[in-house]
Protein backbone atom coordinates (compact mmCIF):
# COMPACT_ATOMS: atom_id res chain seq x y z
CA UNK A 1 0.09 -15.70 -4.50
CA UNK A 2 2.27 -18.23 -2.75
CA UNK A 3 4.75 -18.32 -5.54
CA UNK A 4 4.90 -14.33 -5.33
CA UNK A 5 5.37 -14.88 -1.44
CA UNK A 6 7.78 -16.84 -1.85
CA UNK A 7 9.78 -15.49 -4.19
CA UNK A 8 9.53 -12.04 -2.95
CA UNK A 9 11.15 -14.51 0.88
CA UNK A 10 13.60 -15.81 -1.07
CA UNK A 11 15.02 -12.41 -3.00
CA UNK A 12 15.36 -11.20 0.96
CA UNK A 13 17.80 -14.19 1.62
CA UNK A 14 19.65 -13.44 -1.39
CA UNK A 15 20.49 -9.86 -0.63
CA UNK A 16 21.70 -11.14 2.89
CA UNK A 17 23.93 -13.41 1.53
CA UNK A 18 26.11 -10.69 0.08
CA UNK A 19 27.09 -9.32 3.30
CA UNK A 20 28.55 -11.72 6.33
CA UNK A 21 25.14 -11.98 8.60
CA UNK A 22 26.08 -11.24 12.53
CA UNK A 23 25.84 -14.06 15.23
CA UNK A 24 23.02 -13.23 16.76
CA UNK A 25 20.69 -14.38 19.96
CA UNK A 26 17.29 -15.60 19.52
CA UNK A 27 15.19 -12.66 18.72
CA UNK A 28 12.08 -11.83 21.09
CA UNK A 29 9.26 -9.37 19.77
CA UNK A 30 7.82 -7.42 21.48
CA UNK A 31 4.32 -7.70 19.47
CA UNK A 32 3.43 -10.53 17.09
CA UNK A 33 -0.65 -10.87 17.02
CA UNK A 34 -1.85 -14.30 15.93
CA UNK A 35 0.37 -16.31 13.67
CA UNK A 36 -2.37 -18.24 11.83
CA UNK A 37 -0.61 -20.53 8.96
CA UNK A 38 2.68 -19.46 10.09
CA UNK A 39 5.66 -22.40 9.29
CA UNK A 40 7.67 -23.37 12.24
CA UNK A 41 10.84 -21.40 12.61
CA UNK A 42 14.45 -23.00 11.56
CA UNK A 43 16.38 -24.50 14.48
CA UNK A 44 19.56 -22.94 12.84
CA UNK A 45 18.08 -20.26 10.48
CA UNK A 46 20.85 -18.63 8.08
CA UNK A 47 19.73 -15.32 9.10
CA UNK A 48 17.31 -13.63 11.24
CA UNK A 49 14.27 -11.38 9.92
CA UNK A 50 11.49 -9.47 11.82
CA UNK A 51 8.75 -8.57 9.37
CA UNK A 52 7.03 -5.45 10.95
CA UNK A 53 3.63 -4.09 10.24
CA UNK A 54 1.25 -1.82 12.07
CA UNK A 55 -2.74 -1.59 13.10
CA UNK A 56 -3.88 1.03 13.04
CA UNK A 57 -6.04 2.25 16.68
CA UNK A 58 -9.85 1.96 16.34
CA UNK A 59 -10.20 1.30 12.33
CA UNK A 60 -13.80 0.49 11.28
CA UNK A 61 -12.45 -2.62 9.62
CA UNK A 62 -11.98 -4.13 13.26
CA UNK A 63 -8.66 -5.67 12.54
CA UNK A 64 -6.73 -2.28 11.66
CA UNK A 65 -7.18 -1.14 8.31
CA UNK A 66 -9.02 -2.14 5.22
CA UNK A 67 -5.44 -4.06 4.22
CA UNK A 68 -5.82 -6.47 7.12
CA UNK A 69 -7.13 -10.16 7.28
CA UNK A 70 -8.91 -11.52 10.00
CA UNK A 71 -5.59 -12.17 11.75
CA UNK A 72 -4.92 -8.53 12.37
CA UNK A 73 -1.90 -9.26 9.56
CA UNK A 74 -1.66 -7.85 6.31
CA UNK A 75 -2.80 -10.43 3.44
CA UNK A 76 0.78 -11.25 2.09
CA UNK A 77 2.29 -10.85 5.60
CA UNK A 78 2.28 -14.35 6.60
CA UNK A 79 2.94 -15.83 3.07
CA UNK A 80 6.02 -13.35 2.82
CA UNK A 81 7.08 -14.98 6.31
CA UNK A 82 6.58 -18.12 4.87
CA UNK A 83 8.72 -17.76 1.67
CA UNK A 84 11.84 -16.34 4.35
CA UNK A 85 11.59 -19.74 6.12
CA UNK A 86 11.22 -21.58 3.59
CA UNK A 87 14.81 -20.28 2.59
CA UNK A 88 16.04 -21.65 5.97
CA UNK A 89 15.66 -18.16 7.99
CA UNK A 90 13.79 -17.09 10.57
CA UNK A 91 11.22 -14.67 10.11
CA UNK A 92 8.78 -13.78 12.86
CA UNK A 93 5.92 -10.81 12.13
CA UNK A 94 5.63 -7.95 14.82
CA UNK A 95 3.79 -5.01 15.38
CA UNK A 96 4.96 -1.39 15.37
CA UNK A 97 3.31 -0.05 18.67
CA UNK A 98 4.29 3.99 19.17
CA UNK A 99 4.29 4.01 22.02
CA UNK A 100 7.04 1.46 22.75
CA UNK A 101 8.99 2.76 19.98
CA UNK A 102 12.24 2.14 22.16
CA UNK A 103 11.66 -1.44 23.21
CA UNK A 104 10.68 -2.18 19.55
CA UNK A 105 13.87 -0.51 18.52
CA UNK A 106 15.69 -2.86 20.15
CA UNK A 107 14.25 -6.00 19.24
CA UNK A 108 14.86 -4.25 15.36
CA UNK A 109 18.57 -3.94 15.71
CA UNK A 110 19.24 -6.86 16.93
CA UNK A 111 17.86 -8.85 13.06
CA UNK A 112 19.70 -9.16 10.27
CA UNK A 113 16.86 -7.60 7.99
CA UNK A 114 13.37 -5.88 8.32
CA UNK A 115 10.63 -6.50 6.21
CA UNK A 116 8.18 -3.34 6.28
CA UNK A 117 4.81 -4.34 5.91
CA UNK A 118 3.05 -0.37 6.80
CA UNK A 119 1.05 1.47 4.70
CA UNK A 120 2.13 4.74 3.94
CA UNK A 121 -0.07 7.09 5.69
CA UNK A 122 -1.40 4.81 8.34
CA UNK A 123 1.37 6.27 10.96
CA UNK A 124 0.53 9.95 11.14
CA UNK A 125 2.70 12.73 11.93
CA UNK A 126 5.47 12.18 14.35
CA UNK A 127 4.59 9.05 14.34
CA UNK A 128 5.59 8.69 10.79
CA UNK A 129 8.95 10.75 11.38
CA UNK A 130 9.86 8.45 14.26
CA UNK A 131 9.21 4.99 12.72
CA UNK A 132 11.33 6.52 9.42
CA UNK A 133 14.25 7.26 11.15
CA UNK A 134 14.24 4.12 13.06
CA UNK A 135 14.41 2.47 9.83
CA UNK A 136 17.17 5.19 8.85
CA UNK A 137 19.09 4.07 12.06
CA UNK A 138 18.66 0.16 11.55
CA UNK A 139 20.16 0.89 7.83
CA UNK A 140 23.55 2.97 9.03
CA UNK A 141 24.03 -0.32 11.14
CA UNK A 142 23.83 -2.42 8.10
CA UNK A 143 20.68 -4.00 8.12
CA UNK A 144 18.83 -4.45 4.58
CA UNK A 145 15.02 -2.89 5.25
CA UNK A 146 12.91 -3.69 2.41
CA UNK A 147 11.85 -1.52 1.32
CA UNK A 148 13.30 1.49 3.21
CA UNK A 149 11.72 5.32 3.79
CA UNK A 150 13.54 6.93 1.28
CA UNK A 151 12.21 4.41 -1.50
CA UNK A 152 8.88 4.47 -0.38
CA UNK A 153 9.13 8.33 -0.52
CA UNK A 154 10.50 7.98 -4.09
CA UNK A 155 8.13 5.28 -5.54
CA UNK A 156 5.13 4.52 -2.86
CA UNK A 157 3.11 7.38 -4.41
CA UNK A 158 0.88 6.49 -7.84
CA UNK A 159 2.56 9.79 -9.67
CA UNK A 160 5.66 6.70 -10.32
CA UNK A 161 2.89 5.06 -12.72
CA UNK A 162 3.28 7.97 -14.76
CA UNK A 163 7.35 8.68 -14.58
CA UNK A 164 7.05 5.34 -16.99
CA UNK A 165 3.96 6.20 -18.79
CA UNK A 166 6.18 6.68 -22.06
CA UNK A 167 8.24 3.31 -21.13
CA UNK A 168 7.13 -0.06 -22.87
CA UNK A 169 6.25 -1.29 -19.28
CA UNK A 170 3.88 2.07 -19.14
CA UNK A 171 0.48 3.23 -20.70
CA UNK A 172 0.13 7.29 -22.09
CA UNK A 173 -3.45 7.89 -20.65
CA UNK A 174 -1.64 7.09 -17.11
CA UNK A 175 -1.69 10.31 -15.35
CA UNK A 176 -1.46 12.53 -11.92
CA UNK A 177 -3.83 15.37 -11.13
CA UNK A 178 -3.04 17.82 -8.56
CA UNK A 179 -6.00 20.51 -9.41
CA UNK A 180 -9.77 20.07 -9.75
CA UNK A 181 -8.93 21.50 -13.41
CA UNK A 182 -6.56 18.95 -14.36
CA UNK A 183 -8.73 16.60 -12.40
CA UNK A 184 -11.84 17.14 -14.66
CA UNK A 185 -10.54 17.71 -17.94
CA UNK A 186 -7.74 14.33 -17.89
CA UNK A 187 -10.80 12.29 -16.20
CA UNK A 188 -13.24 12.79 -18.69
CA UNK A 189 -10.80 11.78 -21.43
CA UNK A 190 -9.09 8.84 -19.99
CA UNK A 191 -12.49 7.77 -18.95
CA UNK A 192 -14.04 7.62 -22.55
CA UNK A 193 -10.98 5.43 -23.69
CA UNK A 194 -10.98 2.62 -21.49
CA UNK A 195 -11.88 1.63 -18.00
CA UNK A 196 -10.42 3.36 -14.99
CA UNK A 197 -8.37 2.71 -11.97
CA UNK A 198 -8.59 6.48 -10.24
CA UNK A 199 -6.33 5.93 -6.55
CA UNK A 200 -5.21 8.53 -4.19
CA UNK A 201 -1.57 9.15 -4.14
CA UNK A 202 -0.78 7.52 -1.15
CA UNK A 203 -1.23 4.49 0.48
CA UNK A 204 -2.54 0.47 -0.54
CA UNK A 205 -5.28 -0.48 1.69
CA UNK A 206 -7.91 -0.15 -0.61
CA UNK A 207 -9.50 3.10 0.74
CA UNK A 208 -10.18 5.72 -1.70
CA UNK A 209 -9.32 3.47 -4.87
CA UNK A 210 -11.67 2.87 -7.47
CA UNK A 211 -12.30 0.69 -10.48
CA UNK A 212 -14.22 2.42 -12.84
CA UNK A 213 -16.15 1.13 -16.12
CA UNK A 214 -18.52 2.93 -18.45
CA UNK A 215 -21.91 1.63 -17.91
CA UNK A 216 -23.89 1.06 -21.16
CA UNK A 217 -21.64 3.22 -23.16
CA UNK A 218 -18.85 2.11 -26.04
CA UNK A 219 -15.62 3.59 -25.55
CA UNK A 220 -13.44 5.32 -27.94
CA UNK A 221 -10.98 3.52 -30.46
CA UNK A 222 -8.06 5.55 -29.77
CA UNK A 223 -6.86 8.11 -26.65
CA UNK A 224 -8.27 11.49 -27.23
CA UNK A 225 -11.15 10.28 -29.51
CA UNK A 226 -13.77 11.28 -27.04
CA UNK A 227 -14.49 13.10 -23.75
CA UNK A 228 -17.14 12.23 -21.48
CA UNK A 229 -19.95 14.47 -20.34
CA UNK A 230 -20.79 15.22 -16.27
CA UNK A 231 -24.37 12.91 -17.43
CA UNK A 232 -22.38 9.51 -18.37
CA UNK A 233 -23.06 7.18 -16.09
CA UNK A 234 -20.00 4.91 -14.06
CA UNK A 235 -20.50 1.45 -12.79
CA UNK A 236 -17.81 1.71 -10.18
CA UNK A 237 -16.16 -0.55 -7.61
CA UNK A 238 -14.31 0.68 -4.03
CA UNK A 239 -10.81 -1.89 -3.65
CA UNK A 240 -11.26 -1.68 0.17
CA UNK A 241 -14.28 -4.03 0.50
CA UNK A 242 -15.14 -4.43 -3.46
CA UNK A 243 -18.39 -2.64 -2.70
CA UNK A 244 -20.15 -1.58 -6.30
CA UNK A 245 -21.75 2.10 -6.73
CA UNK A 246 -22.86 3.68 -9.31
CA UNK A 247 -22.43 7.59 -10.24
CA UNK A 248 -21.96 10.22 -12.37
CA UNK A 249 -19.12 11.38 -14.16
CA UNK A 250 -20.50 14.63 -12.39
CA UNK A 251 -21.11 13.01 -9.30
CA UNK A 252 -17.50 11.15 -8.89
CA UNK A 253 -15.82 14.69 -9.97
CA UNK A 254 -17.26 16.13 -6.91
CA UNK A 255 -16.83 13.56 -4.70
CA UNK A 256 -13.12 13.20 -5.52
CA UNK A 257 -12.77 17.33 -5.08
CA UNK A 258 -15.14 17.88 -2.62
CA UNK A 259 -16.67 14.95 -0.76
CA UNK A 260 -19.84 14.51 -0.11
CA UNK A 261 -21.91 17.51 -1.16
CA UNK A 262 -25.60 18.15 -2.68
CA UNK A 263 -23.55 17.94 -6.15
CA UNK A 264 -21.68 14.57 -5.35
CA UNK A 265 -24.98 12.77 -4.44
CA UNK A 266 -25.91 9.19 -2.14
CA UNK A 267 -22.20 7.12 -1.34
CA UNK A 268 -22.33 4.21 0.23
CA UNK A 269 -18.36 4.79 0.49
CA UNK A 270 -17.00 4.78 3.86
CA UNK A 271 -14.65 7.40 2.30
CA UNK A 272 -14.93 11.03 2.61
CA UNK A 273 -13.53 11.60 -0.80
CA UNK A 274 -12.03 15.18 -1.63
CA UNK A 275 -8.75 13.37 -2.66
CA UNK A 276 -6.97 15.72 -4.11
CA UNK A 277 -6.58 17.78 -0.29
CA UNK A 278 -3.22 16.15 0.32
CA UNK A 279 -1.48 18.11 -2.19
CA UNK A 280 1.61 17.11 -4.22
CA UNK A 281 3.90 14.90 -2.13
């Protein structure tokens, strides 16, 4: 994990490089939370770096979202921090508070680069809108944002898994479903040929994704050999806090379409299911 930190610190340093960095004053943020295992900062850092993230108001988790450590940062927050100043930059983590959008905005424009670290999803409405033009704005000024709205638009939702499905990189059974139909019928097939991971298309905190094996069943040799019946049974597992269930074929169909019902049965999810509400984004 520290290598990928690292690395990932490192790639940001080398993308700066190819443009002339501006002088700049010491940067203040507005928001930083607790900087547990943070590396001291670079007397003279090559470049400046605010890594920005966002908690979100009230979350059951405690520490705002599911993606969170005990820190109130994201996991690979820190480490990503790390890697920058390892690379003789500065890099300092700060939260996104809507509220002081403006004040933030200014601490933004004044870095060289911005690392976002926000969940797609987590900011809702306006919100969303506001923070994504920011971004827009600290671009048109020059400043690298990794990765910026417009990419996370194009590739944060799962349907990219299946733009490559028929790449080497890709698998065929990958697929999207944007009906209960399509839902149903791809499930029961892909589920029969190997084991599962069945995610909502937005967001990475863990919420709503599920890995999904057969439980005391064979699956088929090849895709398409078999389809499962609403009776098989799933031994399943929830990424947000690697709690273990087990359902249904039935059962997760409904859940996924239509949450918790008398068909879906007893979830000890703290997801509502009925994924497929959001639509094709």
């Amino acid at each position: 994990a520290t290598m990928v930190a690292d690395t990932a610190g490192s790639a940001a340093i080398q993308a700066l490089v190819m443009k002339e960095a501006s002088s700049l004053g010491y940067i203040t943020p507005f928001e930083t939370g607790p900087m547990c295992g943070l590396l001291p900062q670079p007397k003279k850092p090559k470049f400046k770096l605010l890594l920005i993230e966002y908690n979100i108001p009230g979350h059951d988790s405690g520490v705002g979202g599911y993606d969170k450590g005990k820190n109130g940062h994201r996991v690979d927050s820190i480490p990503i921090a790390n890697g920058v100043i390892k690379a003789n930059s500065q890099c300092v983590p700060m939260f996104y508070v809507p509220q002081f959008h403006d004040a933030i905005s200014i601490a933004l424009k004044a870095a060289d680069g911005i690392i976002v670290r926000i969940n797609p999803g987590q900011l809702v409405g306006d919100e969303q809108d506001k923070f994504d033009n920011l971004m827009r704005e600290c671009i048109a000024l020059g400043k690298p944002v990794w990765s910026s709205p417009d990419v996370q638009i194009k590739m944060g939702a799962k349907d990219a898994l299946c733009k490559i499905a028929s790449l080497n990189c890709g698998l065929p059974d990958t697929l999207a479903y944007y009906s209960p139909e399509e839902f149903a019928v791809g499930f029961k097939k892909t589920m029969a040929y190997q084991p599962r991971v069945v995610k909502q298309n937005r967001g990475s905190s863990g919420e709503g994704i599920w890995i999904i094996k057969l439980k005391d069943r064979e699956y088929c040799q090849h895709y398409g050999d078999a389809s499962c019946d609403d009776d098989w049974m799933l031994d399943m597992m929830e990424a947000n806090d690697n709690h273990q269930e087990f359902h249904t074929v039935g059962e997760f169909i409904e859940f996924c379409v239509s949450g918790r019902s008398s068909k879906s049965g007893e979830w000890t999810s703290k997801g509502v299911g009925k994924y497929l509400e959001g639509g094709k984004e």
